[in-house]
Protein backbone atom coordinates (compact mmCIF):
# COMPACT_ATOMS: atom_id res chain seq x y z
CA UNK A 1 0.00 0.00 0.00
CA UNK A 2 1.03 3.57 -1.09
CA UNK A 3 2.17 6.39 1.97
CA UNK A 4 -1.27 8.41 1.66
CA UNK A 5 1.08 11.09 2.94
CA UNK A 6 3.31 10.82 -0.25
CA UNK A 7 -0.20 10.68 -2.55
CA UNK A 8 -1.16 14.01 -0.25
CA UNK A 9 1.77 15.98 -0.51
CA UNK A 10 3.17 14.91 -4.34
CA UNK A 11 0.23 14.04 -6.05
CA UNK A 12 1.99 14.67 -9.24
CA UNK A 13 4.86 12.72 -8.48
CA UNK A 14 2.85 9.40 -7.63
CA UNK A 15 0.86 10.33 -10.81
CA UNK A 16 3.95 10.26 -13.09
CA UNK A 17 5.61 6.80 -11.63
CA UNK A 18 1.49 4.78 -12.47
CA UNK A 19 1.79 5.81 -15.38
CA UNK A 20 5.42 4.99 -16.25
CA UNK A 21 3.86 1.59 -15.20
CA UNK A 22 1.56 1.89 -17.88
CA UNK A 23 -1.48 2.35 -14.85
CA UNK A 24 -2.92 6.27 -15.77
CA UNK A 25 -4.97 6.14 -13.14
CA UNK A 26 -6.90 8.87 -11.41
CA UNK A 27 -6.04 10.18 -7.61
CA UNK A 28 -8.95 12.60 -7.62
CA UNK A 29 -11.24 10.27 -5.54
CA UNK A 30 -8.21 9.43 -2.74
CA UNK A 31 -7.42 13.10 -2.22
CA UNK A 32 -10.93 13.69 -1.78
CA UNK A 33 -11.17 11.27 0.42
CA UNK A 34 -8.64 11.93 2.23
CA UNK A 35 -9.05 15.43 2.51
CA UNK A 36 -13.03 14.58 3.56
CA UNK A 37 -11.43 12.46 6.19
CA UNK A 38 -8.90 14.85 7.81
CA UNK A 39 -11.93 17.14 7.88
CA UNK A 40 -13.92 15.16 9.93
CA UNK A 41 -11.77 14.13 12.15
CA UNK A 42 -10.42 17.72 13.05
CA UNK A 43 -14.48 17.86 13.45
CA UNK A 44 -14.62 15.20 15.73
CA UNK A 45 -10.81 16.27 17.87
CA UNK A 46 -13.29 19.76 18.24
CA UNK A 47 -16.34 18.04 19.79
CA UNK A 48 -14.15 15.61 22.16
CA UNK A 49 -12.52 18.60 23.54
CA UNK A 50 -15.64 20.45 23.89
CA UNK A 51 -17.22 17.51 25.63
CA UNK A 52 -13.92 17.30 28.02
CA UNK A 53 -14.32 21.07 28.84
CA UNK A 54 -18.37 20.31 29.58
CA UNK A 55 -17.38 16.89 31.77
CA UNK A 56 -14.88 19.28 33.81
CA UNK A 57 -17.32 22.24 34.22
CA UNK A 58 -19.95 19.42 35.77
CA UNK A 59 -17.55 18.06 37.72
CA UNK A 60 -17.38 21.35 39.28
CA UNK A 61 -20.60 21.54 39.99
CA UNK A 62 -22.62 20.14 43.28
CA UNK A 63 -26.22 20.59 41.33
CA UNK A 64 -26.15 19.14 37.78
CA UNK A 65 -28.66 21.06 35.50
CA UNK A 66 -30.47 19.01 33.43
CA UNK A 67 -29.81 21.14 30.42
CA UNK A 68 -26.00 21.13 30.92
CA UNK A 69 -26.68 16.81 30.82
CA UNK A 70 -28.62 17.06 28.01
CA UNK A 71 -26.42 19.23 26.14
CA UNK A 72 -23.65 16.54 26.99
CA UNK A 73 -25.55 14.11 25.66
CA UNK A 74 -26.57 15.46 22.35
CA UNK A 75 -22.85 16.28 22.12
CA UNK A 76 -22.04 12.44 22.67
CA UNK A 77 -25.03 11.74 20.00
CA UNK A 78 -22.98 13.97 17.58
CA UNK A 79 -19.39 12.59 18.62
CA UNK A 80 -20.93 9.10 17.55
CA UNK A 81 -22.70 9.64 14.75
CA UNK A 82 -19.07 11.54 13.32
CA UNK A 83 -17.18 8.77 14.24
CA UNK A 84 -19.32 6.43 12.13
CA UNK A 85 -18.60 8.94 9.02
CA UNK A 86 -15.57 9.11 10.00
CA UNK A 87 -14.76 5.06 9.72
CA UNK A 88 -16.79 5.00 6.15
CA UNK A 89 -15.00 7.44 4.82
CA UNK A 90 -11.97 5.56 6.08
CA UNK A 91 -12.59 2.52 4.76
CA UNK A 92 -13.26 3.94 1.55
CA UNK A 93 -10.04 5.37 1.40
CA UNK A 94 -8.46 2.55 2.43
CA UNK A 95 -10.17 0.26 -0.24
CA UNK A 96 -9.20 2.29 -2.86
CA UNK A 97 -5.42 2.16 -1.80
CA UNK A 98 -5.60 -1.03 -1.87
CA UNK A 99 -5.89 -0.97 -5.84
CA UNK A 100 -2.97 1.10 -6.38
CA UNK A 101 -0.03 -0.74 -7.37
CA UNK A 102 3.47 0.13 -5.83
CA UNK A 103 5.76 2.80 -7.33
CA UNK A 104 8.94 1.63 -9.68
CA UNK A 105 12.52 3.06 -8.50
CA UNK A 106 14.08 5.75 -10.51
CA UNK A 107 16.73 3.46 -12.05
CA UNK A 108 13.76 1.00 -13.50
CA UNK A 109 13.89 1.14 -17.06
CA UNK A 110 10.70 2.82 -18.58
CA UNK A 111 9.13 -0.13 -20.56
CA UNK A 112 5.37 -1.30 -21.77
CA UNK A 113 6.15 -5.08 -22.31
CA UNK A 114 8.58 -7.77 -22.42
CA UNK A 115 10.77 -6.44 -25.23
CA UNK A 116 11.87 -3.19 -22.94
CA UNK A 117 13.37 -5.70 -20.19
CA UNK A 118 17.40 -5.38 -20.36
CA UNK A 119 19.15 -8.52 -20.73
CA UNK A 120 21.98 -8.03 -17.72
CA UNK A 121 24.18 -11.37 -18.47
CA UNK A 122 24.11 -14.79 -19.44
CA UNK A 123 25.81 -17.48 -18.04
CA UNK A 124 27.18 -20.91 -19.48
CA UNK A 125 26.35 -21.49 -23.26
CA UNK A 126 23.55 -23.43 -25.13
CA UNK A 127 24.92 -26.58 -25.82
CA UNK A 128 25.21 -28.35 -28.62
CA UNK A 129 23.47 -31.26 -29.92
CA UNK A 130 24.10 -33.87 -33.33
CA UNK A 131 20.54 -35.18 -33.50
CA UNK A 132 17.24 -33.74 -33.58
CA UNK A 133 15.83 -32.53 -29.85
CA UNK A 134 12.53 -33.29 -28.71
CA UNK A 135 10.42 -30.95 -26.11
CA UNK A 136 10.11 -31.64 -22.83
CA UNK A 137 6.32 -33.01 -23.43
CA UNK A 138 7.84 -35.74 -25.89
CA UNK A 139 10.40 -36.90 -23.64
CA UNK A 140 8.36 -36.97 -20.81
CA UNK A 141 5.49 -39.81 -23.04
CA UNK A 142 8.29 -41.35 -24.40
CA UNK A 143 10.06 -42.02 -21.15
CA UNK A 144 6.96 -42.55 -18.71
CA UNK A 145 7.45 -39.61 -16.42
CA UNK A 146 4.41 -37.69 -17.57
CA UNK A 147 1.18 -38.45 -18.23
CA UNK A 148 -1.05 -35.93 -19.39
CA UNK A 149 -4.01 -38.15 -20.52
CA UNK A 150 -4.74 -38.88 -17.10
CA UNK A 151 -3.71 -35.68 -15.19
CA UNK A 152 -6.72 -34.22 -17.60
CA UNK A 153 -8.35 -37.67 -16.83
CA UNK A 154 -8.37 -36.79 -13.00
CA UNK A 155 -9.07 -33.23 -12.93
CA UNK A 156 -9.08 -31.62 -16.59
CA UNK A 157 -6.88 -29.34 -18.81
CA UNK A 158 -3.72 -27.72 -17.65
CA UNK A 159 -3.10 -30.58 -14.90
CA UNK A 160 -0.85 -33.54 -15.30
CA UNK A 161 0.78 -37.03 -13.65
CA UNK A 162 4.41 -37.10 -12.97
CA UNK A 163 5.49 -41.04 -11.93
CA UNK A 164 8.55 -42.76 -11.13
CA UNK A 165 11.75 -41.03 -11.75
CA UNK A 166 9.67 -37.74 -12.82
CA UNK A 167 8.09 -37.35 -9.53
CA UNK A 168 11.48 -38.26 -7.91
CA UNK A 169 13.22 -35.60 -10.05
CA UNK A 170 10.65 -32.75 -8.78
CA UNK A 171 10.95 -34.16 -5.61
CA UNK A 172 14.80 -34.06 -5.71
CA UNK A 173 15.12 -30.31 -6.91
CA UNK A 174 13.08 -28.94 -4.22
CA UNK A 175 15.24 -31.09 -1.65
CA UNK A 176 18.09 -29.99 -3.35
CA UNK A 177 16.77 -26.46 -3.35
CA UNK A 178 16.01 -26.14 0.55
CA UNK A 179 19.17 -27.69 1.26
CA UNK A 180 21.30 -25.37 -0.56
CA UNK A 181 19.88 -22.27 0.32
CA UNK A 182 19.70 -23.08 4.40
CA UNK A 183 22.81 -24.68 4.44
CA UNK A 184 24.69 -22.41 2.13
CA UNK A 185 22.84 -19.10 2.09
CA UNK A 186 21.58 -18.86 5.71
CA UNK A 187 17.62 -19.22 5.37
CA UNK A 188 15.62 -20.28 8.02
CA UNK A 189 12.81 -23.25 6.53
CA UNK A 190 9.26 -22.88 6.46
CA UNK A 191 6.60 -25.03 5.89
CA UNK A 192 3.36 -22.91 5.80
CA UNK A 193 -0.25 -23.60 5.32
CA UNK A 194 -1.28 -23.93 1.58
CA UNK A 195 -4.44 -22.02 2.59
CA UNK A 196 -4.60 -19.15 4.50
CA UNK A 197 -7.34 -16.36 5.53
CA UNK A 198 -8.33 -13.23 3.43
CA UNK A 199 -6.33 -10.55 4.90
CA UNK A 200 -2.94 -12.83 4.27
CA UNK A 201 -3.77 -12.00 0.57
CA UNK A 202 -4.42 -8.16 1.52
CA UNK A 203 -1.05 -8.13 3.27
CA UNK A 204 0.77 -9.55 0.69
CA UNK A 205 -0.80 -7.48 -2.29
CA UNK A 206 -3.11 -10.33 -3.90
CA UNK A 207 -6.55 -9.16 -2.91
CA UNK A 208 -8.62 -7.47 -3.58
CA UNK A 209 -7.36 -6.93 -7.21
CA UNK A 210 -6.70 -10.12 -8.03
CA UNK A 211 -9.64 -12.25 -6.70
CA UNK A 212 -9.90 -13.77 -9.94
CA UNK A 213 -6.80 -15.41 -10.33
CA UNK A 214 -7.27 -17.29 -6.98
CA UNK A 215 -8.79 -20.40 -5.76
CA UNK A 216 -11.17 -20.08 -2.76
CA UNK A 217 -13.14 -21.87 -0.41
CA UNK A 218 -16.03 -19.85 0.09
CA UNK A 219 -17.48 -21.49 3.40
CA UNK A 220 -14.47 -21.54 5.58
CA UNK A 221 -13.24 -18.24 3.63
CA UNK A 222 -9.78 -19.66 3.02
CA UNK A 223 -7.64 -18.93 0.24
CA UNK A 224 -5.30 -21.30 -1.80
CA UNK A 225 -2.02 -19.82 -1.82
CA UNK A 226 -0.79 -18.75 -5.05
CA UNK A 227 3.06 -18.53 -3.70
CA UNK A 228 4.61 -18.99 -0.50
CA UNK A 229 5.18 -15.40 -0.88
CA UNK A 230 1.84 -15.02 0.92
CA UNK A 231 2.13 -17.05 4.00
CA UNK A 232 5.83 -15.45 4.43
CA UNK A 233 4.65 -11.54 4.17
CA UNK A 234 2.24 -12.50 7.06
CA UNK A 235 4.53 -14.20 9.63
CA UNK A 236 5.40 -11.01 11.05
CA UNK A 237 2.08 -9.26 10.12
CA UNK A 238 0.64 -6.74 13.20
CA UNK A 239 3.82 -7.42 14.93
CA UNK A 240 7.10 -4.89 16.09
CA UNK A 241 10.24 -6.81 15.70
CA UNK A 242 13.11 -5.59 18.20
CA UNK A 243 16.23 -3.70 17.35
CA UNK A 244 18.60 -6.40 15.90
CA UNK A 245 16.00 -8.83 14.50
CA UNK A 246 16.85 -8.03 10.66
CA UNK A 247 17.17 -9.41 8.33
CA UNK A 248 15.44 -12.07 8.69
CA UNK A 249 16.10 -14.86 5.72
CA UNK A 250 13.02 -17.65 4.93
CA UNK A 251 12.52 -20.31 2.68
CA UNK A 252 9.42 -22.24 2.06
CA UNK A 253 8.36 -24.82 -0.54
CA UNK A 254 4.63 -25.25 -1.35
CA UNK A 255 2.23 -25.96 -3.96
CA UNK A 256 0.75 -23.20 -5.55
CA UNK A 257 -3.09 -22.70 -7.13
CA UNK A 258 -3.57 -20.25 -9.81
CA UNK A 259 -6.43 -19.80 -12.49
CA UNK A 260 -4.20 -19.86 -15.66
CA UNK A 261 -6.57 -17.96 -18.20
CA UNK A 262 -4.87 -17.63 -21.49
CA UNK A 263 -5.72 -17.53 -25.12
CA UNK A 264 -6.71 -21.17 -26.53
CA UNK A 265 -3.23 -22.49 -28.09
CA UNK A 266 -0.87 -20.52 -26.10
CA UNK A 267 1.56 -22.21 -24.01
CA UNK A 268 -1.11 -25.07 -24.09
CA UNK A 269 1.34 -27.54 -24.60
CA UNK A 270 3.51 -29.42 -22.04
CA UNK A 271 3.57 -28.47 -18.02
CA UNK A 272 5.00 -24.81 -18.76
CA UNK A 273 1.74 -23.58 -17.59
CA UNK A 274 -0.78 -25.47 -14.77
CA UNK A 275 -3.21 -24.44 -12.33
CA UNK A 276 -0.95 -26.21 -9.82
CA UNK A 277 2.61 -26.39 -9.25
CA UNK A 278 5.38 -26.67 -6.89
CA UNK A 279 7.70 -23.59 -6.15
CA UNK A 280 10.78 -23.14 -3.66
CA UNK A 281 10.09 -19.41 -2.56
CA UNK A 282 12.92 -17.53 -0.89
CA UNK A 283 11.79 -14.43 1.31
CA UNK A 284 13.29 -11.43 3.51
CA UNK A 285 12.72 -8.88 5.50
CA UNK A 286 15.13 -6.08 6.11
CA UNK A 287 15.66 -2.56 7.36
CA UNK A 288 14.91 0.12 4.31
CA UNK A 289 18.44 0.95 3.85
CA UNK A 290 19.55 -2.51 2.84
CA UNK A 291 17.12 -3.61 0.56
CA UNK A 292 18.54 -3.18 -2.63
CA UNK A 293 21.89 -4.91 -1.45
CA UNK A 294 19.45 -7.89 -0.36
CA UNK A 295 17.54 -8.13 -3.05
CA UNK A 296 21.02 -8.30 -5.10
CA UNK A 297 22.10 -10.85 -2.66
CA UNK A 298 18.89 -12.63 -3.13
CA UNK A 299 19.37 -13.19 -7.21
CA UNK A 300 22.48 -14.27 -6.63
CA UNK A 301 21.13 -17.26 -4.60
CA UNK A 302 18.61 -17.92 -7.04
CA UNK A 303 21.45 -18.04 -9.94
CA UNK A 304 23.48 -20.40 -8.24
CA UNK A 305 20.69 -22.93 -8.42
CA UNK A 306 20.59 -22.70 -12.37
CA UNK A 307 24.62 -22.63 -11.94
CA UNK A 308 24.62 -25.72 -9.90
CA UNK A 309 22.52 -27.73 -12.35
CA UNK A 310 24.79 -26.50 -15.17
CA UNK A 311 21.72 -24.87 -17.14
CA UNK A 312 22.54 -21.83 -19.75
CA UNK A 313 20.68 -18.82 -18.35
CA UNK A 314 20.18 -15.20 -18.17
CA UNK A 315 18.73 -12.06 -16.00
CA UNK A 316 16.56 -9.92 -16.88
CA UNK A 317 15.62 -6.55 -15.28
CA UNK A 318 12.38 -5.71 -15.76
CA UNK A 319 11.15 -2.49 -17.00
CA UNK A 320 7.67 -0.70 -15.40
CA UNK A 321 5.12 -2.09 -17.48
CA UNK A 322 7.05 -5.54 -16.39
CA UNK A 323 7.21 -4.71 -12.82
CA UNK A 324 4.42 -7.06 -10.18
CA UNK A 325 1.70 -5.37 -8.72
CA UNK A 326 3.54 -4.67 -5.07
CA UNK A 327 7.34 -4.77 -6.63
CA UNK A 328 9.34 -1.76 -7.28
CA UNK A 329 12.05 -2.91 -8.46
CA UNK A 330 12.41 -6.65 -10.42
CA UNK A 331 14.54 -8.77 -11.93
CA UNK A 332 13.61 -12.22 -14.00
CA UNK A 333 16.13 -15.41 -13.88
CA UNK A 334 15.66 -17.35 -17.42
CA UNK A 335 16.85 -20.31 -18.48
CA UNK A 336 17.18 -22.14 -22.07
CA UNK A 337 14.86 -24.67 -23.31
CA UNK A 338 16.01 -26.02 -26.28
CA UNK A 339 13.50 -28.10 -27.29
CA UNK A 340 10.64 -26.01 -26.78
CA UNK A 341 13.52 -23.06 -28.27
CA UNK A 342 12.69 -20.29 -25.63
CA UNK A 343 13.87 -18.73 -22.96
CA UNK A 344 11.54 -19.99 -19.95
CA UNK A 345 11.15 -17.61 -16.51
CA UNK A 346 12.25 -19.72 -13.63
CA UNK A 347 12.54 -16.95 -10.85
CA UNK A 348 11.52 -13.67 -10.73
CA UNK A 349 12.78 -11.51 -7.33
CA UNK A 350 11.07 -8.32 -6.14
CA UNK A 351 12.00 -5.94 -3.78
CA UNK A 352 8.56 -4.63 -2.39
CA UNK A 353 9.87 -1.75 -0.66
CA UNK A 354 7.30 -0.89 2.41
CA UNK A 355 4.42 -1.94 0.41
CA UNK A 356 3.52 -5.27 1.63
CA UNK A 357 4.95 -4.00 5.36
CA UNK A 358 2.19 -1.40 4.94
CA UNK A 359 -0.49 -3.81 4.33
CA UNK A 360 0.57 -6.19 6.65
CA UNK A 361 1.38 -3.43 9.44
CA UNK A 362 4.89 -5.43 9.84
CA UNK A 363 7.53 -2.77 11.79
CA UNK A 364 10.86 -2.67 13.62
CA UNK A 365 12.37 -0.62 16.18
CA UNK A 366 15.94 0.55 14.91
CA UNK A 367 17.03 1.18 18.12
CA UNK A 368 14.91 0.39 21.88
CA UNK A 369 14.05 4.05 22.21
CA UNK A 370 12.82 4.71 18.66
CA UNK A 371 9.85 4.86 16.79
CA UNK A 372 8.50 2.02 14.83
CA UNK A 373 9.58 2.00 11.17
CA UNK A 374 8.05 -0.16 8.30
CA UNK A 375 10.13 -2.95 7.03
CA UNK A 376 11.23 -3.31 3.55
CA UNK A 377 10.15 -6.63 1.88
CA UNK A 378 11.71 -8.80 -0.99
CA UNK A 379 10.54 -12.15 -2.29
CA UNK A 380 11.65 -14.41 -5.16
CA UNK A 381 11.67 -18.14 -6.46
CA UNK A 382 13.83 -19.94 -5.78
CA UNK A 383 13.38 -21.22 -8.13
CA UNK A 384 9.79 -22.32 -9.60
CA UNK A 385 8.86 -25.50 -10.78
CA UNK A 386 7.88 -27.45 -13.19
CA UNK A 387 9.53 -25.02 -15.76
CA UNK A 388 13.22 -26.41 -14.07
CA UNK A 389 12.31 -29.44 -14.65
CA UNK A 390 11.46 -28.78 -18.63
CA UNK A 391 14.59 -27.28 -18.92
CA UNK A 392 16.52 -29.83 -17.38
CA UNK A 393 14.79 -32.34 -19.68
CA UNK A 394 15.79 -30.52 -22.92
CA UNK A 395 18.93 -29.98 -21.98
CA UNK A 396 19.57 -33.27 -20.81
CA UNK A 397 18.45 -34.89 -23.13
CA UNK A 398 20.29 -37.69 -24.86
CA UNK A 399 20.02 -39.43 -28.81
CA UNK A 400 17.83 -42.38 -27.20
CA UNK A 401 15.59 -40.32 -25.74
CA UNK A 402 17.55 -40.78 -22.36
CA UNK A 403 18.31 -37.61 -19.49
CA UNK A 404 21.55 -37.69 -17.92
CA UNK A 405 20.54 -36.68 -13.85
CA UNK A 406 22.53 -33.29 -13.20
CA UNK A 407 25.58 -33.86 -11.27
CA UNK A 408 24.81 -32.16 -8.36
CA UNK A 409 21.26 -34.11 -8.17
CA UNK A 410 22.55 -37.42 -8.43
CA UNK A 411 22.77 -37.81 -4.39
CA UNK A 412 19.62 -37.35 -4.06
CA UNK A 413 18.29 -39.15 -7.30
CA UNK A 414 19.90 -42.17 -6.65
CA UNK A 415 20.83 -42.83 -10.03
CA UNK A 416 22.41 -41.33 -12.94
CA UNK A 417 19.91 -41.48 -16.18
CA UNK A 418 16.18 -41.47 -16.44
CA UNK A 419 15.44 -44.21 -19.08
CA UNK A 420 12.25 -45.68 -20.18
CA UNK A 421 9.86 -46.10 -16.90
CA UNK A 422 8.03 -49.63 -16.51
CA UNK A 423 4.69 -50.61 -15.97
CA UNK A 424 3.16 -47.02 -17.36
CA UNK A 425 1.13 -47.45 -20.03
């Protein structure tokens, strides 16, 4: 959520950075709202003083007149029935916050789409192959690690069946994953719900704009989470952290539930795109100062998982238009499928700024004496699945039809190829 303050005092300012986002929208209701609202509270502050002043005067007094009660009590009547505006008013303030997305950093690249992200490396090189390379969706039949006939069988389009060594490779990256990044990059392991209650997904920027993406159960009022980005931004929610808590460093790996809704034919094919899949999220939260540094420090960790696994890959900083709904500043991790011949998104890490903290009402004291501040929030992947394991399956891929296991998951594969599974069919 936006600083109403910064909306009051630079209107023109917050103007400017929506629409470098490509999001022209209006702040003519919110300042008069908000200016509606500081009215009627200064109305309010009036009447509670003149009530104090009228409570002292009878204090004073050994005979209470009746009229000097009654006048009390119309001024209570009057003191409620503001304070009733006053929280309507307030509410619709804060609802329409809630719709404004966060403000991009300076040094963001002005962009409308995809093509006005800057490529900032690559690392490794495609490799190269002497036969003709199959996507991951033909490997996966040929070998029987997916089955898509009966993943629609069970619960319809855009869901799938990974078996034998396919389940055990998506089971052995996100092992691999956790591992690496507690024991080598200092995050502490979650394991969160996979449904939590509305105002997680106000807190962490997914509601109310996005209802429709989400999957809900409507008569417990839980939510499915789309990321473990939403359980992590509400850990700490309505809570002051003491001075040296941050950063604080988390890792979680859960399923995640989105409504997919694309155009019929588009990334249809293959597990690129499901209403379910399984993501290693990595999170932080850190004083406002640091951020940047962590979120830098953060895509490094990400990187080293495509490193480790030996995949060709590149970032990406993402321009404005590119930039998530509470991120304000973004970069994309991308690595090479060369059997489906694009460049597939595998992390994308977001610093949030105060935005989420906002929502969440997540502070820190610097310092035992001071006031609260708002912490700064980053998330990423770390990475996302199934779109590792497509890459690793094109890449891997050998002139039988065959994957060599990556190196560095062969501990916890167990063996060394994935070769034609029995009993499938």
């Amino acid at each position: 959520m936006l600083d109403i303050k910064l909306i009051r005092e630079q209107p023109e300012f917050v103007r400017n950075q929506l629409q470098r986002r490509g999001e022209p929208v209006s702040l003519d209701e919110i300042v008069k709202l908000d200016q509606t609202h500081r009215s009627l509270l200064h109305q309010v502050e009036l009447l509670r003083a003149r009530r104090n002043e009228m409570s002292k005067e009878l204090g004073r007094l050994k005979d209470k007149p009746p009229e000097l009660i009654a006048k009390m009590r119309r001024l209570g009547d009057q003191i409620a029935a503001l304070e009733d505006e006053v929280k309507q008013v307030a509410d619709k303030l804060n609802n329409a916050l809630l719709y404004l997305p966060n403000l991009p950093q300076p040094e963001v690249p002005s962009g409308g789409g995809e093509k006005d992200n800057v490529v900032l490396c690559t690392w490794g090189e495609p490799r190269d192959f002497s036969f003709t390379l199959l996507p991951h969706w033909e490997l996966g039949e040929r070998l029987g690690i997916i089955d898509f006939q009966r993943g629609v069988k069970l619960s319809g389009t855009r869901f799938y069946v990974l078996k034998g060594l396919g389940a055990h490779l998506q089971r052995a990256l996100i092992a691999f994953m956790l591992d690496l990044h507690v024991k080598e990059h200092g995050y502490t392991e979650i394991y969160p719900p996979f449904m939590v209650k509305r105002e997680c997904m106000v807190g962490s920027g997914n509601l109310p704009k996005f209802a429709d993406n989400l999957y809900y159960d409507e008569e417990d009022d839980f939510w499915f989470v789309p990321t473990a980005e939403v359980p992590l931004t509400n850990l700490h929610r309505d809570e002051i952290l003491p001075p040296g808590t941050l950063p604080l460093y988390y890792v979680a790996y859960t399923a995640c539930f989105r409504r997919e809704k694309m155009a019929a034919g588009k990334d249809t094919r293959g597990i690129k795109r499901g209403h379910q899949f399984d993501k290693v999220e990595l999170y932080k939260f850190t004083e406002p100062e640091k951020s940047d540094k962590e979120l830098d420090r953060m895509v490094a960790d990400a990187e080293e998982v495509c490193r480790k696994l030996g995949l060709y890959y590149r970032v990406m900083q993402l321009c404005t238009g590119e930039l998530g709904f509470a991120a304000t500043r973004a970069f994309d991790i991308e690595t090479w499928a060369p059997g489906c011949g694009e460049w597939l998104e595998v992390s994308s890490l977001s610093n949030c700024g105060d935005f989420q903290a906002r929502r969440a009402n997540t502070r820190y004291r610097p310092k035992p004496d001071a006031k609260p501040r708002f912490v700064h929030t980053l998330n990423g992947s770390g990475v996302a699945l199934p779109r590792l394991v497509i890459s690793i399956l094109e890449n891997y891929q050998q002139a039988d039809g065959s994957i060599v296991v990556p190196e560095v998951l062969k501990p916890y594969m167990g063996v060394e190829m994935i070769t034609v599974a029995p009993g499938f069919n």
